[in-house]
C-alpha atoms as a PDB file:
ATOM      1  CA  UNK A   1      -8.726 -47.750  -5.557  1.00  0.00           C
ATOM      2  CA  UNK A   2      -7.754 -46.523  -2.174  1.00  0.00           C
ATOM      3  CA  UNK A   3      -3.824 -46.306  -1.486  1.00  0.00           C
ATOM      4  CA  UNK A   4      -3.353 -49.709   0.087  1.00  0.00           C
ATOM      5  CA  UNK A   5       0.427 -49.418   1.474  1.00  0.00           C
ATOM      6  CA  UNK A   6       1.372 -49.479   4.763  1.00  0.00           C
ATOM      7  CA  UNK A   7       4.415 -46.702   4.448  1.00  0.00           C
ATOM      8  CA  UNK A   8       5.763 -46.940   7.952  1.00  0.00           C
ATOM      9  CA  UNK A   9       6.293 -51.020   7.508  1.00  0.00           C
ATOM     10  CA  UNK A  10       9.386 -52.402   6.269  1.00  0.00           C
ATOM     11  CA  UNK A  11      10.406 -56.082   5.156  1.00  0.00           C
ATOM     12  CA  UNK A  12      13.925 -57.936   6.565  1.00  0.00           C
ATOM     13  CA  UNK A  13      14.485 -60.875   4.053  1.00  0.00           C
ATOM     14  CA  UNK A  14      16.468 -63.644   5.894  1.00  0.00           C
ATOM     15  CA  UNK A  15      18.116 -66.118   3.220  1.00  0.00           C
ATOM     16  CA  UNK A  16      20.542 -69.040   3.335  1.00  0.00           C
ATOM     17  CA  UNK A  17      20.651 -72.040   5.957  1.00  0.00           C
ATOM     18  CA  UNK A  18      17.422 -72.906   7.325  1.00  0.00           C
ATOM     19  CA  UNK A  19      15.922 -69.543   8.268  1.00  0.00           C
ATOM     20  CA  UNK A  20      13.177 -71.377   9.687  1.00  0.00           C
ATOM     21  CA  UNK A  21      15.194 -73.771  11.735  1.00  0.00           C
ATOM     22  CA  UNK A  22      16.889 -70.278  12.895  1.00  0.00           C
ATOM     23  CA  UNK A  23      13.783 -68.525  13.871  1.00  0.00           C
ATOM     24  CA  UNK A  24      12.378 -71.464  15.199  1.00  0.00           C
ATOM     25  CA  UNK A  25      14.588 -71.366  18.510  1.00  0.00           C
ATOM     26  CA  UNK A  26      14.248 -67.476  18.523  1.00  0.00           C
ATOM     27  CA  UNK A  27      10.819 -66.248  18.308  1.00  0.00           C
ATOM     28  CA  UNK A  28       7.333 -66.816  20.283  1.00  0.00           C
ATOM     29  CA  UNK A  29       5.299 -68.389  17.440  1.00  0.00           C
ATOM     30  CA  UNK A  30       5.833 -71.863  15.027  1.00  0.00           C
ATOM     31  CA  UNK A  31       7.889 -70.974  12.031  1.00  0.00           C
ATOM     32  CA  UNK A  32       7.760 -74.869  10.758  1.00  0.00           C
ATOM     33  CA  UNK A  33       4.051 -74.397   9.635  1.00  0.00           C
ATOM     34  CA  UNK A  34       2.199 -72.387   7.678  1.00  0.00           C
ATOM     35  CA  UNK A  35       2.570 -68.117   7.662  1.00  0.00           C
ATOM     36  CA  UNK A  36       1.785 -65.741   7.692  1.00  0.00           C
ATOM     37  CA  UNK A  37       2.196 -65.880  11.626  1.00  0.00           C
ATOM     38  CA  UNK A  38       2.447 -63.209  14.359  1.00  0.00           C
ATOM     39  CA  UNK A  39       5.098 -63.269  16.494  1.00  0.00           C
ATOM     40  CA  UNK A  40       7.568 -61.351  18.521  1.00  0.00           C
ATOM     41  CA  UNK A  41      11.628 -61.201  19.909  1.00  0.00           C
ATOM     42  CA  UNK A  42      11.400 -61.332  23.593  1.00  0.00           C
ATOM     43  CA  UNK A  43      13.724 -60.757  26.279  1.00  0.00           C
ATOM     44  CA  UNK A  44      15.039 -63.460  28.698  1.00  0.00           C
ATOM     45  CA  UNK A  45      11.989 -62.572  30.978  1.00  0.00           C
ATOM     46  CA  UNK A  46       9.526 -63.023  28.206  1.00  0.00           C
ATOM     47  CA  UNK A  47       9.009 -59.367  27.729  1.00  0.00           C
ATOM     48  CA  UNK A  48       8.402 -57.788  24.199  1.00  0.00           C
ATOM     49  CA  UNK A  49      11.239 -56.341  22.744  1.00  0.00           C
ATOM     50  CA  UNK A  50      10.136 -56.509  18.958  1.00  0.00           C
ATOM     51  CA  UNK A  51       6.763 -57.789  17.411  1.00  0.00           C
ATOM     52  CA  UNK A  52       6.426 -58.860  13.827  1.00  0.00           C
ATOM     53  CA  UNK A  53       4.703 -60.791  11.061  1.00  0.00           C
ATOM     54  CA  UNK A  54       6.209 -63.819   9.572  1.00  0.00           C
ATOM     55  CA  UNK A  55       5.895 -64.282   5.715  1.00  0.00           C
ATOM     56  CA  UNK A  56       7.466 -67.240   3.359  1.00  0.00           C
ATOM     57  CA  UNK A  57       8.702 -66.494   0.122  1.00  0.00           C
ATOM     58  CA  UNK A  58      10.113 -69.763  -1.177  1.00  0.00           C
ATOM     59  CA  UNK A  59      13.045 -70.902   1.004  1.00  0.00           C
ATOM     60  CA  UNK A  60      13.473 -67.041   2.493  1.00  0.00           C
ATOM     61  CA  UNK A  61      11.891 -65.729   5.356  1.00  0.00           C
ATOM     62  CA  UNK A  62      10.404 -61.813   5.283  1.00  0.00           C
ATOM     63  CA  UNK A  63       9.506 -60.589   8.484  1.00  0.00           C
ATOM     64  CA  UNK A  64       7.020 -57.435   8.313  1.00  0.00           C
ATOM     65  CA  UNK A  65       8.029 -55.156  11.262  1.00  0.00           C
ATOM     66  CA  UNK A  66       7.821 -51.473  11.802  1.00  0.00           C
ATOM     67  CA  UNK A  67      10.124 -49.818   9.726  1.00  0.00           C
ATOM     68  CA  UNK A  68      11.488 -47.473  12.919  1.00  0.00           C
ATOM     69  CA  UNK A  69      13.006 -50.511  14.407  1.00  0.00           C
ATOM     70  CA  UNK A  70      14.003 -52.770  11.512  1.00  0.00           C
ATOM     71  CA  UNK A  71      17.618 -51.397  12.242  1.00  0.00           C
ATOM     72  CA  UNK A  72      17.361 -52.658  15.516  1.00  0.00           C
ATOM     73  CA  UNK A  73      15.723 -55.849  14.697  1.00  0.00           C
ATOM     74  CA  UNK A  74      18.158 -56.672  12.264  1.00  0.00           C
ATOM     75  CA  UNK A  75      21.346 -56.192  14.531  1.00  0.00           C
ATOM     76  CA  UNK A  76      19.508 -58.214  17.107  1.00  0.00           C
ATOM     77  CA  UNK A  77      19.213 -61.017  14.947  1.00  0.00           C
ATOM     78  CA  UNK A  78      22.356 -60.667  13.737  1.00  0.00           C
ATOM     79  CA  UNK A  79      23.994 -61.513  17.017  1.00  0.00           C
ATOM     80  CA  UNK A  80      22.094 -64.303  17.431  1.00  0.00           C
ATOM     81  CA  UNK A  81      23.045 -65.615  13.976  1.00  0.00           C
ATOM     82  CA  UNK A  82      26.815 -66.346  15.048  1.00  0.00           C
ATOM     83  CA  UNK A  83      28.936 -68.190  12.130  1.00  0.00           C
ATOM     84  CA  UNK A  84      25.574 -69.622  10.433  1.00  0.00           C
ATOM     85  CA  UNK A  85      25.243 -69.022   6.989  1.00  0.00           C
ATOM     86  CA  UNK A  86      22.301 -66.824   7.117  1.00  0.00           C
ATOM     87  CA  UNK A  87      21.961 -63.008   5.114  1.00  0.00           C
ATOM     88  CA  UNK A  88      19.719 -60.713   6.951  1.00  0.00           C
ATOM     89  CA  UNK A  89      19.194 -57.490   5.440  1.00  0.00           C
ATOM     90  CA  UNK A  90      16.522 -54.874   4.404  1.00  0.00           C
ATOM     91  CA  UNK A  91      14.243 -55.770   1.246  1.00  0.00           C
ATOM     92  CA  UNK A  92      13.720 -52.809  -0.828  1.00  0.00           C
ATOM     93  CA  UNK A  93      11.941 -54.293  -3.551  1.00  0.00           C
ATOM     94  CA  UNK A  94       8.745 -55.008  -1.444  1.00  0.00           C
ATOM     95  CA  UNK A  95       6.360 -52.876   0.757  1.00  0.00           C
ATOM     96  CA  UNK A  96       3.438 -54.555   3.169  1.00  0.00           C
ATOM     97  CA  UNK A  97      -0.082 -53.362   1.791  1.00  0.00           C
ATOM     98  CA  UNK A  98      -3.002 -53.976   3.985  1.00  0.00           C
ATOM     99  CA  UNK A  99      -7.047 -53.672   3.020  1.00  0.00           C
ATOM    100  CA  UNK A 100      -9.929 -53.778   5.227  1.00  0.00           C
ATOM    101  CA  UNK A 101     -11.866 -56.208   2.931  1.00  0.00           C
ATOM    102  CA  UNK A 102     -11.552 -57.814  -0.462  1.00  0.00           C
ATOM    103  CA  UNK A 103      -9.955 -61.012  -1.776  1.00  0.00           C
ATOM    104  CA  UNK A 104      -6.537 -59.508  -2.221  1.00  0.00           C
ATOM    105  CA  UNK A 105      -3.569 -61.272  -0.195  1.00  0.00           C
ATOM    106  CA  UNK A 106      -4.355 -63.116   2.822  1.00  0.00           C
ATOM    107  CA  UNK A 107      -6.394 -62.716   5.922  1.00  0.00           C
ATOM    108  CA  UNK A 108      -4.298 -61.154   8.909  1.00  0.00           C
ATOM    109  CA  UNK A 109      -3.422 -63.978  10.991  1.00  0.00           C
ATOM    110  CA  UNK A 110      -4.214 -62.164  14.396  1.00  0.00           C
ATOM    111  CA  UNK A 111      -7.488 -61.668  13.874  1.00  0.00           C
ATOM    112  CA  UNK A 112     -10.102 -61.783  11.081  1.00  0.00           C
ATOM    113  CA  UNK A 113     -11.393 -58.306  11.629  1.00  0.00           C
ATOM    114  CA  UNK A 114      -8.583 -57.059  10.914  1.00  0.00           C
ATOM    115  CA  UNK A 115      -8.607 -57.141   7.190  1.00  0.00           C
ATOM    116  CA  UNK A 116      -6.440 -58.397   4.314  1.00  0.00           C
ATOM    117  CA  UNK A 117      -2.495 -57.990   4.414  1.00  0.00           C
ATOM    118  CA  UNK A 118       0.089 -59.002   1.116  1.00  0.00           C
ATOM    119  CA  UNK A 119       3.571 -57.871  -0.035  1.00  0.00           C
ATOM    120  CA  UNK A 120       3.787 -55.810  -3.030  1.00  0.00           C
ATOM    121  CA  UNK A 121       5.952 -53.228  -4.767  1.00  0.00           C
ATOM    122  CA  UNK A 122       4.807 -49.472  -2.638  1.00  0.00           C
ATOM    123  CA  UNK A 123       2.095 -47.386  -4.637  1.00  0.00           C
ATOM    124  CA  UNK A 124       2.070 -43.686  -4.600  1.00  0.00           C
ATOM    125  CA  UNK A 125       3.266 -41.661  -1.702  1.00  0.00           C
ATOM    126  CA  UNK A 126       0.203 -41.571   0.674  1.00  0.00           C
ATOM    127  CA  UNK A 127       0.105 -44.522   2.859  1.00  0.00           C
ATOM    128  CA  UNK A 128      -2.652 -46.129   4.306  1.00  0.00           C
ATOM    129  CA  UNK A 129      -1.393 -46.173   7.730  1.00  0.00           C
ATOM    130  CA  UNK A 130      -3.743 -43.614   9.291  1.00  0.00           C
ATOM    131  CA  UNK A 131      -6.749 -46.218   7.938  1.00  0.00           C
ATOM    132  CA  UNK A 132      -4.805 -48.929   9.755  1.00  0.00           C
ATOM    133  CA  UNK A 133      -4.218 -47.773  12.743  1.00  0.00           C
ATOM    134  CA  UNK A 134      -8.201 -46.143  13.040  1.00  0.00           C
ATOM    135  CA  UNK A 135      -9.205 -49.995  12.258  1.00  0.00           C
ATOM    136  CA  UNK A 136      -6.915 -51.787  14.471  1.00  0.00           C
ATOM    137  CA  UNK A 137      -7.670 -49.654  17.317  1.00  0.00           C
ATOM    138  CA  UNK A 138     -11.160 -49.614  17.268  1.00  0.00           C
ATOM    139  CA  UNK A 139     -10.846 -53.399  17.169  1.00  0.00           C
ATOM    140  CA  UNK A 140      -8.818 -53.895  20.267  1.00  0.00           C
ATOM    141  CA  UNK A 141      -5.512 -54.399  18.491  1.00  0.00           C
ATOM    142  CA  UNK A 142      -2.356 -53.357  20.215  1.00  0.00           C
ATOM    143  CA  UNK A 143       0.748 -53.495  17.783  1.00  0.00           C
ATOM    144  CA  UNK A 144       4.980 -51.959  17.902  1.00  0.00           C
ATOM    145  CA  UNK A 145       7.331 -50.426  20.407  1.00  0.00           C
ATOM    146  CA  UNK A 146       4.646 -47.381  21.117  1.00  0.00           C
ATOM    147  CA  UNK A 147       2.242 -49.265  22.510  1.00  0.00           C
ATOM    148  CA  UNK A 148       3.399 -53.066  23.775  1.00  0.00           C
ATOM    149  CA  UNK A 149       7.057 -51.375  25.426  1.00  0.00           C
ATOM    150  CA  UNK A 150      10.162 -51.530  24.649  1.00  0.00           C
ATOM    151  CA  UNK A 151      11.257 -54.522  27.069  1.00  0.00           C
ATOM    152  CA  UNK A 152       8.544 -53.460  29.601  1.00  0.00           C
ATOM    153  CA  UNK A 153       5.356 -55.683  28.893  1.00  0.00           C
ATOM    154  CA  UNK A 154       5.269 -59.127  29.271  1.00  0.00           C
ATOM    155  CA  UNK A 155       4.583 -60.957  26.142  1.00  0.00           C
ATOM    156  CA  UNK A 156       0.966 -62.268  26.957  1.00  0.00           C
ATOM    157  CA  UNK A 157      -0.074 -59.358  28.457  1.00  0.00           C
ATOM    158  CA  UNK A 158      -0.028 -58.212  24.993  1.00  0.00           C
ATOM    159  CA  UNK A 159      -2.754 -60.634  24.178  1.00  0.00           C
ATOM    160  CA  UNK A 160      -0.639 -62.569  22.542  1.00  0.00           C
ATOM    161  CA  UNK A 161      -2.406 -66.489  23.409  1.00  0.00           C
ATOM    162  CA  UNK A 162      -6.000 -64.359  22.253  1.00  0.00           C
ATOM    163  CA  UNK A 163      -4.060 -62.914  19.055  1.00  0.00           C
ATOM    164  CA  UNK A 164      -2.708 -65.963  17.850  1.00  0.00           C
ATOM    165  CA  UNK A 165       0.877 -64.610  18.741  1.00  0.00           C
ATOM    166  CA  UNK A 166       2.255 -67.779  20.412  1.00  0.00           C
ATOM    167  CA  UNK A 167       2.984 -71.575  20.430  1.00  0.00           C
ATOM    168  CA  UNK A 168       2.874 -73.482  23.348  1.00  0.00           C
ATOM    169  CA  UNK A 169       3.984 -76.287  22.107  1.00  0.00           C
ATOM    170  CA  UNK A 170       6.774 -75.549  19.582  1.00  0.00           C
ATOM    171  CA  UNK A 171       9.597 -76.111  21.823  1.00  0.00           C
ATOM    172  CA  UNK A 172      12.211 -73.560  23.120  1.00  0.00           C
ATOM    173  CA  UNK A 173      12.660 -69.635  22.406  1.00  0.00           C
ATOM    174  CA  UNK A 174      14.020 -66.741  23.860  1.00  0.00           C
ATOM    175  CA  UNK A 175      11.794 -65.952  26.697  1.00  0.00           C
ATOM    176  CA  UNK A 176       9.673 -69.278  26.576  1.00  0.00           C
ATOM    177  CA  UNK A 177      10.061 -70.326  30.590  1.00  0.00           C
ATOM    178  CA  UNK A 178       8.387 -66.862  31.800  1.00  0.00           C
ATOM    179  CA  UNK A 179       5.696 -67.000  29.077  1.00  0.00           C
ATOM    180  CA  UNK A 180       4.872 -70.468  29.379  1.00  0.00           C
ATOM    181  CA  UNK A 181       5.186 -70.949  33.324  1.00  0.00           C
ATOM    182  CA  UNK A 182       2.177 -67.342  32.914  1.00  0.00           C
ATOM    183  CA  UNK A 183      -0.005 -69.593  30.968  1.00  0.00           C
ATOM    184  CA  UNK A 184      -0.010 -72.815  32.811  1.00  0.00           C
ATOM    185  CA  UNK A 185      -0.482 -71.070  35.927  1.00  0.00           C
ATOM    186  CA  UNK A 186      -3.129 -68.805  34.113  1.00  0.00           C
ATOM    187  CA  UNK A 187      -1.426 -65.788  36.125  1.00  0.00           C
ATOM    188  CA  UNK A 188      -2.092 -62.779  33.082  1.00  0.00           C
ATOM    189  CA  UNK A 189      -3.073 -60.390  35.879  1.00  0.00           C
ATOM    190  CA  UNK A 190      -2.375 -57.185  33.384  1.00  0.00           C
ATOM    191  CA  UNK A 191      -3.207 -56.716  29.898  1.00  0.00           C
ATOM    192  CA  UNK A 192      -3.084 -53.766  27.554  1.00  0.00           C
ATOM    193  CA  UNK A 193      -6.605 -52.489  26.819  1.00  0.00           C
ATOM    194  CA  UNK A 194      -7.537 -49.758  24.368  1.00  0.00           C
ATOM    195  CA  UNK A 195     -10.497 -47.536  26.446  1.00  0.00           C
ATOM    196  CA  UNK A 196     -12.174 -44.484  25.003  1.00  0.00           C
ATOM    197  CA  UNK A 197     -10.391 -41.038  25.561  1.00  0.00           C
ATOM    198  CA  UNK A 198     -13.036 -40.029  27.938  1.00  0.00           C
ATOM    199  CA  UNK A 199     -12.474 -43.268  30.190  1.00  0.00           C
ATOM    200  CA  UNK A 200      -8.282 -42.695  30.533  1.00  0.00           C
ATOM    201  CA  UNK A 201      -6.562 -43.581  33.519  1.00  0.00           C
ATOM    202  CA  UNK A 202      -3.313 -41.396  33.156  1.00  0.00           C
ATOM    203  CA  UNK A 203      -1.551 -43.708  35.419  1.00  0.00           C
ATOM    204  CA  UNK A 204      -2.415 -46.626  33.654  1.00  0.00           C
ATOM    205  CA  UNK A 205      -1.888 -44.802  30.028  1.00  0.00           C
ATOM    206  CA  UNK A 206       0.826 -46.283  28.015  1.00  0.00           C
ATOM    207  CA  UNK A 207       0.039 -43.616  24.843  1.00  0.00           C
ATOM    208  CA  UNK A 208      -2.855 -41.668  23.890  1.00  0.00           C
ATOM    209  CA  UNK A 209      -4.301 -41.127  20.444  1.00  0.00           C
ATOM    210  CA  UNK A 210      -6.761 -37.655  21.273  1.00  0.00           C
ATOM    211  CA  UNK A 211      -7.317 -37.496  17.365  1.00  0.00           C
ATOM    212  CA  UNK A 212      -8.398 -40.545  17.504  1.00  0.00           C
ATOM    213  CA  UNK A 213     -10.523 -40.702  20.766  1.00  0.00           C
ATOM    214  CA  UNK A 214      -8.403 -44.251  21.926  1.00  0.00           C
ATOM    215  CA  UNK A 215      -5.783 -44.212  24.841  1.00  0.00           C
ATOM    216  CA  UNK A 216      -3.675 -47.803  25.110  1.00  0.00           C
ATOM    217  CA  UNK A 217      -3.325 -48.523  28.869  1.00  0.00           C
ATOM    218  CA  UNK A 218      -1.332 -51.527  30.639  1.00  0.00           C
ATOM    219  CA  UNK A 219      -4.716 -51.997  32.914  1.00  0.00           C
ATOM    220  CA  UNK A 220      -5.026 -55.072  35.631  1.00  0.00           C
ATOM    221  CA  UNK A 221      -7.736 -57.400  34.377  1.00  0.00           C
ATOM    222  CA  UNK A 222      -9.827 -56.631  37.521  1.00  0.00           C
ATOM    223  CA  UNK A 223      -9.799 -52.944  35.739  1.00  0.00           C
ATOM    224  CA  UNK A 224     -11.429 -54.136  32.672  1.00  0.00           C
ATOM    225  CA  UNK A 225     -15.018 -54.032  31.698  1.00  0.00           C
ATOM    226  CA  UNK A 226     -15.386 -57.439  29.885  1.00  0.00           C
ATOM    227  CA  UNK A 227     -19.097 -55.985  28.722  1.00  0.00           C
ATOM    228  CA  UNK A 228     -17.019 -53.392  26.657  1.00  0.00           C
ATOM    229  CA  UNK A 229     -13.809 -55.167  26.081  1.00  0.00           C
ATOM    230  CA  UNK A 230     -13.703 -56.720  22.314  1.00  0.00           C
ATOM    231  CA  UNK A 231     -15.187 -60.086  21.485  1.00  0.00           C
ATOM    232  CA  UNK A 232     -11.856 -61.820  21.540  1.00  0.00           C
ATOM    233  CA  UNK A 233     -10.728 -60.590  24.592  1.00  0.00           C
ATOM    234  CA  UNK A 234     -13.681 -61.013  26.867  1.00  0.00           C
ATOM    235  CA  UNK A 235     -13.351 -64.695  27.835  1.00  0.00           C
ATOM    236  CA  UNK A 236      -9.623 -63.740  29.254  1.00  0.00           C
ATOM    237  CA  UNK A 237     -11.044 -61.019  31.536  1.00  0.00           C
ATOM    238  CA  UNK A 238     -13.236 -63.327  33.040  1.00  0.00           C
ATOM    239  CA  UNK A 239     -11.484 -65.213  36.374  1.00  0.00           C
ATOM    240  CA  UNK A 240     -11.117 -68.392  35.642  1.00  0.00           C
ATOM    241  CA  UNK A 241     -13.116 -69.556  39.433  1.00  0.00           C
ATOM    242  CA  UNK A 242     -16.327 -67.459  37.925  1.00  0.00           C
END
């Protein structure tokens, strides 16, 4: 069997006083119902700063981020955790291991295509992030700092509504007026796009993947071929008075 984990993922286990209740107020997607979810840590103007999944174990929360920023991630939430009674630290028991088929773990909660995602002790040395990133790119997918911004894209210009990133009817969160006030008004006039190599608009280029024959850009949707964009983004390049 192929080496199935995901080496440059970590886990942050949040424990103690209503972790979901916590999160709830905090990040873009429902933490009251059922996760896996994908979400993100915006800033004030609804722009990502970190994106993550969302897992349950019992009353804990483990949120599946990229293990470059966990550090950061964790120190964030730790200043919004003030004098609750809430741990938030690294778990080192677990790794995130990721398939692009079986019946192992659970779909990914972003998008079908994308395979099957659990939490597991790591196995072996060689990762399978290479495979993941080939698969999500050639599906569309956009994921961590590298290609969304660090505090430079707005949230649902990251596809987020199309990627099941966001609730728009949870209630309050850091960022929530900007991203909600885009949406009613249906005003996503950007959106990252991954384009073959050949097709690259430097200017527009966010980061390039040559190896891979993918370049991420921050495109307007007037820019965008919907006949070539993925299947689940093509409705959202179409203008809504067509």
């Amino acid at each position: 069997m192929a080496n199935t984990t995901l080496i440059n993922r970590a886990l942050i286990r949040l424990s103690g006083d209503d972790v979901r209740g916590f999160l709830q107020g905090l990040v873009t997607n429902d933490t009251a119902g059922d996760l896996p979810v994908w979400a993100a840590l915006l800033s004030a103007q609804g722009k990502a700063l970190f994106d993550f999944l969302l897992w349950a174990d019992g009353d804990d929360i483990l949120i599946d981020c990229e293990r470059d920023s966990a550090g950061d991630l964790a120190k964030r939430l730790t200043l919004y955790r003030l004098r609750r009674a809430i741990t938030i630290e690294r778990e080192p028991d677990l790794c995130v291991h990721w398939a692009p088929g079986g019946d192992v773990g659970v779909v990914d909660p972003r998008l079908p295509e994308l395979g099957w995602r659990w939490l597991a002790p790591a196995e072996g040395d060689v990762g399978a992030d290479d495979a993941w990133r080939a698969h999500r790119l050639a599906l569309g997918v956009t994921e961590g700092r590298a290609e969304l911004g660090d505090g430079t894209t707005l949230w649902l210009e990251c596809n987020a509504a199309e990627l099941n990133g966001v609730s728009f009817t949870k209630g309050c969160y850091v960022g929530q007026e900007n991203t909600a006030r885009m949406n009613w008004r249906q005003k996503v006039n950007r959106r990252l796009v991954v384009v073959p190599i050949a097709e690259a608009d430097e200017k527009r280029q966010v980061i390039a993947y040559p190896q891979l024959g993918w370049s991420v850009e921050h495109r307007r949707v007037e820019s965008t071929d919907a006949v070539h964009a993925p299947p689940w983004m093509r409705s959202a390049l179409v203008p809504s008075d067509a």
